[in-house]
N, C-alpha and C. Protein backbone atom coordinates (compact mmCIF):
# COMPACT_ATOMS: atom_id res chain seq x y z
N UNK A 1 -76.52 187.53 71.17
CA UNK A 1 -75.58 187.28 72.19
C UNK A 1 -76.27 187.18 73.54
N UNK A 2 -75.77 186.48 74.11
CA UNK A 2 -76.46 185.87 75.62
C UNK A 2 -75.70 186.87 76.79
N UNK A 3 -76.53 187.53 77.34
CA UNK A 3 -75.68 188.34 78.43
C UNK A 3 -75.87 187.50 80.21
N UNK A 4 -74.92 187.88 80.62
CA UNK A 4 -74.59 186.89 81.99
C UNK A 4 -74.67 187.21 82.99
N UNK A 5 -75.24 187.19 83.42
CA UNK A 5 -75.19 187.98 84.48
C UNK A 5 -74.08 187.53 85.97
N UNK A 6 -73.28 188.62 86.85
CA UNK A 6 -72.87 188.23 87.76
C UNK A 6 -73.90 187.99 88.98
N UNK A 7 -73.65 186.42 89.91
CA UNK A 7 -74.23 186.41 91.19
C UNK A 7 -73.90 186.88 91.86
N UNK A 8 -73.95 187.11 93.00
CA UNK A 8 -73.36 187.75 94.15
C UNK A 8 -72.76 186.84 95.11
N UNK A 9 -71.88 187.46 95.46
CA UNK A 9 -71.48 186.34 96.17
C UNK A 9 -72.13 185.96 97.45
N UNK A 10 -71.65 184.55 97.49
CA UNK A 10 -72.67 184.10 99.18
C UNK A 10 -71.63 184.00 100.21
N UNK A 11 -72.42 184.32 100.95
CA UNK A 11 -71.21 184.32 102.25
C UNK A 11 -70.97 182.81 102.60
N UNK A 12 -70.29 182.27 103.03
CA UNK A 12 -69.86 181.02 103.54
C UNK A 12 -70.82 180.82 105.10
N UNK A 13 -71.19 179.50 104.61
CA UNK A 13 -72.37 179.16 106.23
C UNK A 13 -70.83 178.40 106.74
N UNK A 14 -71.27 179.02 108.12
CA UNK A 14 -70.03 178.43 109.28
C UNK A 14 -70.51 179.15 111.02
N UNK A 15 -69.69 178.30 111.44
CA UNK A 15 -69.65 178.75 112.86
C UNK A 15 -68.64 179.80 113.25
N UNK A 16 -69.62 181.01 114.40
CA UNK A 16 -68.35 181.91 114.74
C UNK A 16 -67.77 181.30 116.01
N UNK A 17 -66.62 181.62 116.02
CA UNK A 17 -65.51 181.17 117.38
C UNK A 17 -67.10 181.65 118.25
N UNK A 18 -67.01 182.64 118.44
CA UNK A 18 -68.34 182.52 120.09
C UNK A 18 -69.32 181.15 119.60
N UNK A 19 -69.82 180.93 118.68
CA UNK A 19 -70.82 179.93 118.86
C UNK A 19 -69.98 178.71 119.34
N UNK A 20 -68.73 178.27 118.57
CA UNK A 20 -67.92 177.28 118.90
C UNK A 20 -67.65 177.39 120.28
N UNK A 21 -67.39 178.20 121.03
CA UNK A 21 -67.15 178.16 122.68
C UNK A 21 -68.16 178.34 122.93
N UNK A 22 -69.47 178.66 122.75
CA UNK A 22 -70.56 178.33 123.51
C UNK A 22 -71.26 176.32 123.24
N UNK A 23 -70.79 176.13 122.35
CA UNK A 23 -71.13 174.30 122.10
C UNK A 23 -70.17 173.75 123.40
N UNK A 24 -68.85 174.33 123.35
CA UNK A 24 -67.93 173.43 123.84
C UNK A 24 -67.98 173.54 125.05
N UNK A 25 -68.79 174.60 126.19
CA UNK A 25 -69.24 174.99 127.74
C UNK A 25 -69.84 174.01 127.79
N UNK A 26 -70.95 174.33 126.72
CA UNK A 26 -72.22 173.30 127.35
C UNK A 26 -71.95 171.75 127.01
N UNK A 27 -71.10 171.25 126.50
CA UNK A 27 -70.72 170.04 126.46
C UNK A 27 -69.53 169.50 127.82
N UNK A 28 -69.08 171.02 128.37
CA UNK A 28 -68.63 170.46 129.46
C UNK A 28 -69.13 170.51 130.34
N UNK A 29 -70.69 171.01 130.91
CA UNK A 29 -71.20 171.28 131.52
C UNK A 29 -71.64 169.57 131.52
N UNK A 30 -72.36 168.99 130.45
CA UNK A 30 -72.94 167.84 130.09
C UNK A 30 -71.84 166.63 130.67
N UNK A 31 -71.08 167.05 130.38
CA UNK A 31 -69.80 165.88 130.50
C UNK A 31 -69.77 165.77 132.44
N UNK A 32 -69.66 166.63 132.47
CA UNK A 32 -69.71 167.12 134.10
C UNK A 32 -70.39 166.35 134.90
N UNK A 33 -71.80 166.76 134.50
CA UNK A 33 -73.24 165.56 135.29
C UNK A 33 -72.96 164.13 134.80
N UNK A 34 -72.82 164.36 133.64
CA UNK A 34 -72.86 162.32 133.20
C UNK A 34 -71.52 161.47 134.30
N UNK A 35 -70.09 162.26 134.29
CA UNK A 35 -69.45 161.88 135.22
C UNK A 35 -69.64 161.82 136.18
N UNK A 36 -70.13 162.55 136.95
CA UNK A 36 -70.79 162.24 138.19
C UNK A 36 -71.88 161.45 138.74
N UNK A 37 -72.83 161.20 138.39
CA UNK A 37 -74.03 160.46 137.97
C UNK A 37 -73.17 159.11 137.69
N UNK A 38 -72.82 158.68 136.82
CA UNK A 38 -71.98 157.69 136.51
C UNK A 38 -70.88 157.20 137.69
N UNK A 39 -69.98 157.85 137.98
CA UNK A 39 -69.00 157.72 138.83
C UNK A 39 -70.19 157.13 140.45
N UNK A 40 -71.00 158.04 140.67
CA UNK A 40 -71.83 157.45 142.01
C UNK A 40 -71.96 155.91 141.52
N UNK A 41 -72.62 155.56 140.17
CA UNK A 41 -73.30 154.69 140.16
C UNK A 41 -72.29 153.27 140.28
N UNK A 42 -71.40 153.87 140.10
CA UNK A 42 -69.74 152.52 139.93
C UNK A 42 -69.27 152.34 141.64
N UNK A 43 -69.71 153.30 142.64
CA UNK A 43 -69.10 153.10 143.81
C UNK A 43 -70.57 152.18 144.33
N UNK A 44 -71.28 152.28 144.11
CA UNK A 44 -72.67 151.48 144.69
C UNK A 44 -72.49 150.27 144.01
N UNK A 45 -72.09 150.30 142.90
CA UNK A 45 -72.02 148.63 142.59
C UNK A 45 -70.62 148.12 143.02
N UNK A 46 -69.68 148.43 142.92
CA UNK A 46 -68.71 148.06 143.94
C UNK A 46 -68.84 147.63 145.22
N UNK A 47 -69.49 148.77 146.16
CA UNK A 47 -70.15 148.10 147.27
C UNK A 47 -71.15 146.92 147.73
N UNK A 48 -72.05 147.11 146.56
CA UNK A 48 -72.47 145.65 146.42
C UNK A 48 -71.87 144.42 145.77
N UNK A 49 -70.94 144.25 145.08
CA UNK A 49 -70.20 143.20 144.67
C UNK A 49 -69.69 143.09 145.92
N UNK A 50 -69.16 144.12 146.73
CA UNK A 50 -68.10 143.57 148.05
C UNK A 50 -69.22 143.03 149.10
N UNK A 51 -70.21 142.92 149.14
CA UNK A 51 -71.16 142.47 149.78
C UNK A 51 -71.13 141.19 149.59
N UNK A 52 -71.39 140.73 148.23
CA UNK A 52 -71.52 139.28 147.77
C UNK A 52 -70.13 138.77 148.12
N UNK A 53 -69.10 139.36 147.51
CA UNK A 53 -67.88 138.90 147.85
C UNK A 53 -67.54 138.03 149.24
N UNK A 54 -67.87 139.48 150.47
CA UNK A 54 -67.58 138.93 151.81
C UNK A 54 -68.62 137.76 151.59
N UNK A 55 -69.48 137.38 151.31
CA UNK A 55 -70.51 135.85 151.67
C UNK A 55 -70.16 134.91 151.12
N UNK A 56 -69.38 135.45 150.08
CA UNK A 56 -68.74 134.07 149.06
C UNK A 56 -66.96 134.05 149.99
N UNK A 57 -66.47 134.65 150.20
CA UNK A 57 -65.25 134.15 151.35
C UNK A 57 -65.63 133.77 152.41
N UNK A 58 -66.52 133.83 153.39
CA UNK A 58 -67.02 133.75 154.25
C UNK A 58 -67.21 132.04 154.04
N UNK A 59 -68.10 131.76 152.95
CA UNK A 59 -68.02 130.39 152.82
C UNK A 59 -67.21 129.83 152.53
N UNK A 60 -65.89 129.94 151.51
CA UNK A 60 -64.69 129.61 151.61
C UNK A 60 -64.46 129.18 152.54
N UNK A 61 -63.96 129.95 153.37
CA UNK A 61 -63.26 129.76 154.99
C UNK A 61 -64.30 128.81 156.05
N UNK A 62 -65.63 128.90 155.33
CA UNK A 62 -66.30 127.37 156.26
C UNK A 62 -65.72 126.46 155.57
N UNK A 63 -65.67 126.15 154.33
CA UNK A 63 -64.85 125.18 153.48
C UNK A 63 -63.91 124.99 154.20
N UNK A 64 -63.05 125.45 154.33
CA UNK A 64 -61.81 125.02 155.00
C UNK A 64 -61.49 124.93 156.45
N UNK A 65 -62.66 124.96 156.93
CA UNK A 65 -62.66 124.61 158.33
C UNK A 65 -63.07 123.39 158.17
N UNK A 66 -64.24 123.36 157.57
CA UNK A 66 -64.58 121.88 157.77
C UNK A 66 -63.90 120.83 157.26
N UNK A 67 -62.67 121.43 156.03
CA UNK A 67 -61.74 120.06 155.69
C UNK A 67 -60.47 119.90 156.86
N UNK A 68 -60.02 121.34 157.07
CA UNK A 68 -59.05 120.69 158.24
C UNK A 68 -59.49 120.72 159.26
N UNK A 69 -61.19 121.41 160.18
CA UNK A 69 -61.03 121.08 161.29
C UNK A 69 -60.88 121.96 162.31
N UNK A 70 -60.53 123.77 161.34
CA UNK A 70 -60.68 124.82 162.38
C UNK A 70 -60.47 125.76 161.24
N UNK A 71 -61.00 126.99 161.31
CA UNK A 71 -60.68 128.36 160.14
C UNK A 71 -59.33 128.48 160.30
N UNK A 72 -59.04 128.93 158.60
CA UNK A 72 -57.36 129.37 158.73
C UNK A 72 -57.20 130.53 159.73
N UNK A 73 -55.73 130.31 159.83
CA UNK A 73 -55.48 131.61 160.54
C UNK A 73 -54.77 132.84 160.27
N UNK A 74 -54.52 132.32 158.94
CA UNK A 74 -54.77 133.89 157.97
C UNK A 74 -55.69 133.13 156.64
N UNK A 75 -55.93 134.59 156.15
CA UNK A 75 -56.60 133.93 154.82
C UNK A 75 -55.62 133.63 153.71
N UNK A 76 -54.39 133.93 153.63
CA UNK A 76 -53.28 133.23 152.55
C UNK A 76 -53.73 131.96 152.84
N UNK A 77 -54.09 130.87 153.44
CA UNK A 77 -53.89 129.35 154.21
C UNK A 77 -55.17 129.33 153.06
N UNK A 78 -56.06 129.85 152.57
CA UNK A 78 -56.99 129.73 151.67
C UNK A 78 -56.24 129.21 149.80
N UNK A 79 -55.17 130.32 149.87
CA UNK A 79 -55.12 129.79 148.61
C UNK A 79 -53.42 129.40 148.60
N UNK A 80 -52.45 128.82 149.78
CA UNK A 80 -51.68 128.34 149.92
C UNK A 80 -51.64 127.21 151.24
N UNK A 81 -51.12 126.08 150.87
CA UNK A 81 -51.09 125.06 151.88
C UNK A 81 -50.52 125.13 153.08
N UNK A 82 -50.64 125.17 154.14
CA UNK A 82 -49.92 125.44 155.31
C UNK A 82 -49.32 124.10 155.86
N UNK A 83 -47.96 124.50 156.61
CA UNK A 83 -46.98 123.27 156.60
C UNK A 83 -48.39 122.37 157.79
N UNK A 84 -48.19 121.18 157.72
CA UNK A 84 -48.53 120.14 158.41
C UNK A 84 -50.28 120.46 159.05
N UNK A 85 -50.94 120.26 157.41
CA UNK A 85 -52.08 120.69 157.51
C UNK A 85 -52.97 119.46 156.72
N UNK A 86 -53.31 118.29 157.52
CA UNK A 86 -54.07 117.33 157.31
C UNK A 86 -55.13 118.12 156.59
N UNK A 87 -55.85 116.99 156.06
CA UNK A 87 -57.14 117.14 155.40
C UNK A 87 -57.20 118.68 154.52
N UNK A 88 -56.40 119.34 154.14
CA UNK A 88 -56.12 120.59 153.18
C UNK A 88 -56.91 119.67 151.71
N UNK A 89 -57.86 120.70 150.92
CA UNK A 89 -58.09 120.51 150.01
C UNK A 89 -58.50 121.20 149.09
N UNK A 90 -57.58 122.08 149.49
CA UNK A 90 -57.44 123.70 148.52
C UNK A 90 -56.49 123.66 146.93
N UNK A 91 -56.63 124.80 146.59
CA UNK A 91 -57.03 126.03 146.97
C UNK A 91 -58.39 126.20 146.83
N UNK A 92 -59.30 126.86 148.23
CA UNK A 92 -60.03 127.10 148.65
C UNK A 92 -60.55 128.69 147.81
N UNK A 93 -59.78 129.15 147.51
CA UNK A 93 -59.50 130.94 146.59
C UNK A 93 -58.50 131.06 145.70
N UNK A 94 -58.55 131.92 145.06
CA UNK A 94 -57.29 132.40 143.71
C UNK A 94 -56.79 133.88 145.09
N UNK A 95 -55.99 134.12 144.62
CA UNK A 95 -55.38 135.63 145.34
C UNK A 95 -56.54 136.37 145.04
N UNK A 96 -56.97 136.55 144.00
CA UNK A 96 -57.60 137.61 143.55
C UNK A 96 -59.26 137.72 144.63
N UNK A 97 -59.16 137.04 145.30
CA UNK A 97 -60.72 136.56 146.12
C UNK A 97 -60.52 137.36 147.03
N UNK A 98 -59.02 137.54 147.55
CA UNK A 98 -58.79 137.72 149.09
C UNK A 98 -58.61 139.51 148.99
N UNK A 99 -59.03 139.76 148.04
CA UNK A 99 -59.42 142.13 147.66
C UNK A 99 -60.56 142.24 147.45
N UNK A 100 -61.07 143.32 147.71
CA UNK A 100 -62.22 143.83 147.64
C UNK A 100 -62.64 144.44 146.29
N UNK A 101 -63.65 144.98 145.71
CA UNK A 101 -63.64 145.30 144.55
C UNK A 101 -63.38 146.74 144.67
N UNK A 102 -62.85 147.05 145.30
CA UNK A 102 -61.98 148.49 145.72
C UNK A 102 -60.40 148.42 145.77
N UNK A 103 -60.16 147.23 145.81
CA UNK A 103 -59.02 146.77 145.83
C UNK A 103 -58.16 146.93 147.16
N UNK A 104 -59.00 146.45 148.19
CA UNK A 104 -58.55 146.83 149.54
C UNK A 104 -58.60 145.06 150.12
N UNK A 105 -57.66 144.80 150.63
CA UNK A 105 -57.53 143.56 151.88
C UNK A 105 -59.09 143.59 152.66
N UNK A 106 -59.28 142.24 152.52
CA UNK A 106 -60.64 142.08 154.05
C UNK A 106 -59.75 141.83 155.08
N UNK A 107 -60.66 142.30 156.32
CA UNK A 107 -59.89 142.14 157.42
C UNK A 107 -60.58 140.56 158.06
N UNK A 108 -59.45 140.34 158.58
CA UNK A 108 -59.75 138.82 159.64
C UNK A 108 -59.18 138.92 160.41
N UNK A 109 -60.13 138.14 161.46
CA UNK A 109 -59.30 137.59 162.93
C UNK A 109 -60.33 136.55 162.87
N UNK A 110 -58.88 135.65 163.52
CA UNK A 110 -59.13 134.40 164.58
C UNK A 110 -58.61 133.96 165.42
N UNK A 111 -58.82 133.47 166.52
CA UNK A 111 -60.55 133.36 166.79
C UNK A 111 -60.89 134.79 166.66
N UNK A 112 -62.75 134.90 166.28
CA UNK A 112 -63.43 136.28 165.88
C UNK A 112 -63.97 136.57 167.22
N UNK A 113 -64.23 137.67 167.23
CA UNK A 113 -65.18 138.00 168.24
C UNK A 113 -66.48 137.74 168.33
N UNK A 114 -67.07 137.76 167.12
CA UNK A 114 -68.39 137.84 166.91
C UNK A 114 -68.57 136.12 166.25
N UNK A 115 -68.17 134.92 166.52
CA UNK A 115 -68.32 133.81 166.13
C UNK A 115 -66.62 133.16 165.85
N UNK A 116 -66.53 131.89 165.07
CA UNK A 116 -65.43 131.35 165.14
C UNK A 116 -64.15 132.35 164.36
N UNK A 117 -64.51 132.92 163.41
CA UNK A 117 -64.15 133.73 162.74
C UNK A 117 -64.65 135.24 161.93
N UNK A 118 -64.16 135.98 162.18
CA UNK A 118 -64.63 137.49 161.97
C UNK A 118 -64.18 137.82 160.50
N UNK A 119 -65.39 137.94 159.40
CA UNK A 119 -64.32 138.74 158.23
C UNK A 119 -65.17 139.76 157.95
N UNK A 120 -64.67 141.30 157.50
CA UNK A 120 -64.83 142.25 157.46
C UNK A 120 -64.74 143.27 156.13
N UNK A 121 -65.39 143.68 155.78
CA UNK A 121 -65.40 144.24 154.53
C UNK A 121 -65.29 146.22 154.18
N UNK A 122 -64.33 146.51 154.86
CA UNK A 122 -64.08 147.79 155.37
C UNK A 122 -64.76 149.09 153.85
N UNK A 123 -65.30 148.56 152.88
CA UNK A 123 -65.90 149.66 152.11
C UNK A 123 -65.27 150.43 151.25
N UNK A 124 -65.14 151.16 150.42
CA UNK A 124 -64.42 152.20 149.58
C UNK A 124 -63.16 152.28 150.35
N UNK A 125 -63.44 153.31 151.45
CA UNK A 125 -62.03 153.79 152.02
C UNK A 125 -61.09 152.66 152.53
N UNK A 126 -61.69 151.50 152.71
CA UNK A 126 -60.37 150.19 152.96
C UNK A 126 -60.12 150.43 154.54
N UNK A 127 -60.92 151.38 155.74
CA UNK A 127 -60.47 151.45 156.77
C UNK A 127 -61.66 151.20 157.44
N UNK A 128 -61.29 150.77 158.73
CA UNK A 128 -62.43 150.50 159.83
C UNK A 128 -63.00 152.17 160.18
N UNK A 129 -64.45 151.56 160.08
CA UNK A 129 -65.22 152.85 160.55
C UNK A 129 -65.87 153.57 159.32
N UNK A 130 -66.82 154.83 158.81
CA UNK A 130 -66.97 154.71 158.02
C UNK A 130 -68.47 154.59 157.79
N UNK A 131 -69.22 155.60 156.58
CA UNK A 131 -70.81 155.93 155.99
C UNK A 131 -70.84 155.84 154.83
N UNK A 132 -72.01 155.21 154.96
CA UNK A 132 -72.41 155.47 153.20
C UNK A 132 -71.51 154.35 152.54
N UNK A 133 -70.75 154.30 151.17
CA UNK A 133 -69.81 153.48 150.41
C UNK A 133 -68.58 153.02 151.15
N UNK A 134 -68.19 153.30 152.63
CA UNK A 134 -67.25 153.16 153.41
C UNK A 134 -67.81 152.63 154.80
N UNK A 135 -68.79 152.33 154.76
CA UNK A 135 -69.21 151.88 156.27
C UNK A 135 -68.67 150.41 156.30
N UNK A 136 -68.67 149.98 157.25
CA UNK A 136 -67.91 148.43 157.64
C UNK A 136 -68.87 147.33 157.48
N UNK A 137 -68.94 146.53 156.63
CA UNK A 137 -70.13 145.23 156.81
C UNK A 137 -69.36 143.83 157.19
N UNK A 138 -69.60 142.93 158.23
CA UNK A 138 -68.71 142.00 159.04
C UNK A 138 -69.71 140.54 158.09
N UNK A 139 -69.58 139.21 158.22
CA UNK A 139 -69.79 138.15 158.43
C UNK A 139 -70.85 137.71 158.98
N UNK A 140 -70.81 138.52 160.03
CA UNK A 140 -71.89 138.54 161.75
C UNK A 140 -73.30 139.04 161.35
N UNK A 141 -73.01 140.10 160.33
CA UNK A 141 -74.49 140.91 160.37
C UNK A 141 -75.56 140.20 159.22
C-alpha cells in the first residue's frame, strides 16, 4: 500500500492593502509630474501656433486690402462680404481663423497705430498686458 502523504498548505501569493496603497501614491505622485510637464508643454505650443496664426491673418487682411483697396474694418469683412464692397474676393478666412488657439478673439483696430492696421494676439489669458504664455505679440513686432 502506497502511503500519502499530506502537503502543507501554501499560503496564497498576493498583495497586502498597505502594498496596494503604497503602488497607488506613487502612481499619483507619477501622474502628478507627467500632468504638469505635459500641460506646460500644450500652453507653449499654443502660443506658438498663435504666433504663426497672427502672420497668417495678418496676411489675410493684406489680401484684402489689396483687393478692395483699404483693410477691413472689422475682421468679420474677412469672411463675410460687406454691403457695397467693390473688388471683394473673399472669403479671405473661415470663422475659425478669426480665434486664437486659446480660443480667444484677436484684437484689431483700424486705422492701427503702429501701421495701416494693428492685429494683436493677446496670449493664454485673451487680455491686453501680460508674461510669459500671456504676454501680447502685435503685427508690428
Amino acid at each position: 500500500m502506497r502511503h500519502t502523504r499530506f502537503k502543507p498548505a501554501r499560503r496564497q501569493g498576493g498583495f497586502t492593502l498597505l502594498e496596494m496603497l503604497a503602488v497607488i501614491v506613487l502612481l499619483g505622485i507619477v501622474a502628478t509630474i507627467v500632468v504638469r510637464q505635459v500641460g506646460g508643454n500644450v500652453d507653449k505650443g499654443k502660443y506658438g501656433a498663435g504666433k504663426a496664426q497672427l502672420a497668417s491673418l495678418s496676411m489675410k487682411i493684406e489680401s484684402y486690402g489689396l483687393d478692395v483697396g483699404s483693410p477691413p474694418k472689422t475682421l468679420q469683412q474677412l469672411v463675410e462680404k460687406p454691403a457695397n464692397s467693390a473688388g471683394w474676393a473673399g472669403p479671405y478666412a473661415k470663422p475659425s481663423d478669426l480665434k486664437d488657439p486659446f480660443g480667444h478673439a484677436f484684437g484689431y483696430r483700424f486705422p492701427g497705430e503702429h501701421g495701416a492696421f494693428d492685429l494683436i494676439f493677446y496670449g493664454q489669458d485673451g487680455q491686453p498686458g501680460g508674461d510669459g504664455y500671456s504676454a501680447d505679440l502685435g503685427n508690428w513686432e
